[in-house]
C-alpha atoms as a PDB file:
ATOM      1  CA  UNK A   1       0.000   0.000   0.000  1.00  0.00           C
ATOM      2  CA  UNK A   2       0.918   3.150  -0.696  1.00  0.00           C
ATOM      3  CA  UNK A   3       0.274   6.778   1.450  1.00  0.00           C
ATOM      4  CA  UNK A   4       0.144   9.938  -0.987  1.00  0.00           C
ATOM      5  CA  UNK A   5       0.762  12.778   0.704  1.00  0.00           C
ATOM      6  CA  UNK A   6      -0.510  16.304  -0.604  1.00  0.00           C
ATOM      7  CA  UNK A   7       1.560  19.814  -0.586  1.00  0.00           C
ATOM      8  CA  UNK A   8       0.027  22.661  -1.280  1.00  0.00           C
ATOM      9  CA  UNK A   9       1.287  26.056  -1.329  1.00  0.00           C
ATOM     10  CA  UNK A  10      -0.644  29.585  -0.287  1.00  0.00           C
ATOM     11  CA  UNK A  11      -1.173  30.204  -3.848  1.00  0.00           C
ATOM     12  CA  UNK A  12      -2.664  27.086  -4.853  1.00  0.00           C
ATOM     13  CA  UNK A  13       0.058  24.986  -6.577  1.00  0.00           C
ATOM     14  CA  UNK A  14      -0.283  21.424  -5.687  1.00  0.00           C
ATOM     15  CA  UNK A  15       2.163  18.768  -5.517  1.00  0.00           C
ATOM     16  CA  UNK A  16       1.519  15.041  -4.558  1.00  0.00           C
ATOM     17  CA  UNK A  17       4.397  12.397  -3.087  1.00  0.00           C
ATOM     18  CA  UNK A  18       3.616   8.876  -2.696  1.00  0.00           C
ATOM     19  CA  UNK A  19       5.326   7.237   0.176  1.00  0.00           C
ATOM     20  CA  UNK A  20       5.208   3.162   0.987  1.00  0.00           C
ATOM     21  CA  UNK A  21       4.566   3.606   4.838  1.00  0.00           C
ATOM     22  CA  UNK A  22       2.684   4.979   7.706  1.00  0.00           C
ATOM     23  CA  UNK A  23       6.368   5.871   8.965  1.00  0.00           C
ATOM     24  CA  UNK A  24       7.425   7.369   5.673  1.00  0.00           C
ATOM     25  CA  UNK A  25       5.020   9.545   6.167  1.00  0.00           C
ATOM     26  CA  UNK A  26       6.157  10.138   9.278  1.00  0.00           C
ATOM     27  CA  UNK A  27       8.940  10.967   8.612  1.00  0.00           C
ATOM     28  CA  UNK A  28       8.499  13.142   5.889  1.00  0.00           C
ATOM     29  CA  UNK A  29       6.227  15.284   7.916  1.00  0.00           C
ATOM     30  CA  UNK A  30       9.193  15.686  10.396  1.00  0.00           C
ATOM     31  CA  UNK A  31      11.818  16.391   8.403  1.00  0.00           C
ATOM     32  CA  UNK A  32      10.348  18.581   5.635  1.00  0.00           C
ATOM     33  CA  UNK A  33      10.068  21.570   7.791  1.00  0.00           C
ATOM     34  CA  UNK A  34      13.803  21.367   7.695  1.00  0.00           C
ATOM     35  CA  UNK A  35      14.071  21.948   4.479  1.00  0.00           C
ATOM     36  CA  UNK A  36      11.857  25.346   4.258  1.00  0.00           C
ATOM     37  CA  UNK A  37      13.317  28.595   4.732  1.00  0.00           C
ATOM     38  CA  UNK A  38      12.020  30.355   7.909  1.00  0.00           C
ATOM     39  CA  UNK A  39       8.826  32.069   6.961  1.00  0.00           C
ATOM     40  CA  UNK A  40       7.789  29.821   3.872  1.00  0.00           C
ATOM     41  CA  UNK A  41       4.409  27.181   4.967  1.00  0.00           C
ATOM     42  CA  UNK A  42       2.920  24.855   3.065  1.00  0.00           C
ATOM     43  CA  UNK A  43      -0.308  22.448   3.550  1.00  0.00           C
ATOM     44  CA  UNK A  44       0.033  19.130   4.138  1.00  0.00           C
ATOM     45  CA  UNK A  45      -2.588  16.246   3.694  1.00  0.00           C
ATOM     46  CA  UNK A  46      -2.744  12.920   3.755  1.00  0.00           C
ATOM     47  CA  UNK A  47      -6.442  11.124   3.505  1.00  0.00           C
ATOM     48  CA  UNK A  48      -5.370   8.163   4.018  1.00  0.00           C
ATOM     49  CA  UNK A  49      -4.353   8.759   7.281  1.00  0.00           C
ATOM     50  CA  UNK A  50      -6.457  11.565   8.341  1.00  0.00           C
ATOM     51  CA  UNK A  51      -3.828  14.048   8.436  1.00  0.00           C
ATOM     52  CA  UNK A  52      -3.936  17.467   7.560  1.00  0.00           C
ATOM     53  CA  UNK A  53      -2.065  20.326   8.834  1.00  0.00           C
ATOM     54  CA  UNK A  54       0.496  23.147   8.296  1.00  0.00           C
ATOM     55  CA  UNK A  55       4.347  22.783   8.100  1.00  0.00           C
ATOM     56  CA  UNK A  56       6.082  25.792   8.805  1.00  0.00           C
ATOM     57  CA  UNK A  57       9.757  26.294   7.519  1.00  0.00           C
ATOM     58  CA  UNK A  58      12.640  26.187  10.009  1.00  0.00           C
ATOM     59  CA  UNK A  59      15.788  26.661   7.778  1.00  0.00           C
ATOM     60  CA  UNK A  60      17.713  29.655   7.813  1.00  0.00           C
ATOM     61  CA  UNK A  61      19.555  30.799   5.415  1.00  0.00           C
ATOM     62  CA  UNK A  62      22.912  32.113   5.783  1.00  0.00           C
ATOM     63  CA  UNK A  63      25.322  34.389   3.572  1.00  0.00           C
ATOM     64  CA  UNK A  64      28.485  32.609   2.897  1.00  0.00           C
ATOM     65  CA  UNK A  65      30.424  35.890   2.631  1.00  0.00           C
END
């Protein structure tokens, strides 16, 4: 079985990910964050599971000067 998981941005593009687990999915939902600058959310869904939500950047970026 497969879990697709649904991103969607504040200005409506979409973007589904298919993942193979429950803990994938996991996973991805903690980690993601990670990669998004500080200030930059996206939606997050996943049906299957009955997950919906907000992640919420956490990365800051830094000048390598």
């Amino acid at each position: 079985m497969t879990y697709t998981v649904k991103l969607e941005t504040f200005s409506g593009s979409t973007k589904t990910i298919s993942l193979p687990s429950k803990g994938a999915v996991a996973q991805f939902i903690s980690t993601y964050p990670t990669q998004l600058p500080v200030g930059v959310s996206v939606k997050v869904a996943c049906d299957t599971l009955g997950i919906s939500g907000v992640l919420r950047g956490t990365l800051t970026l830094t000048n390598p000067n």
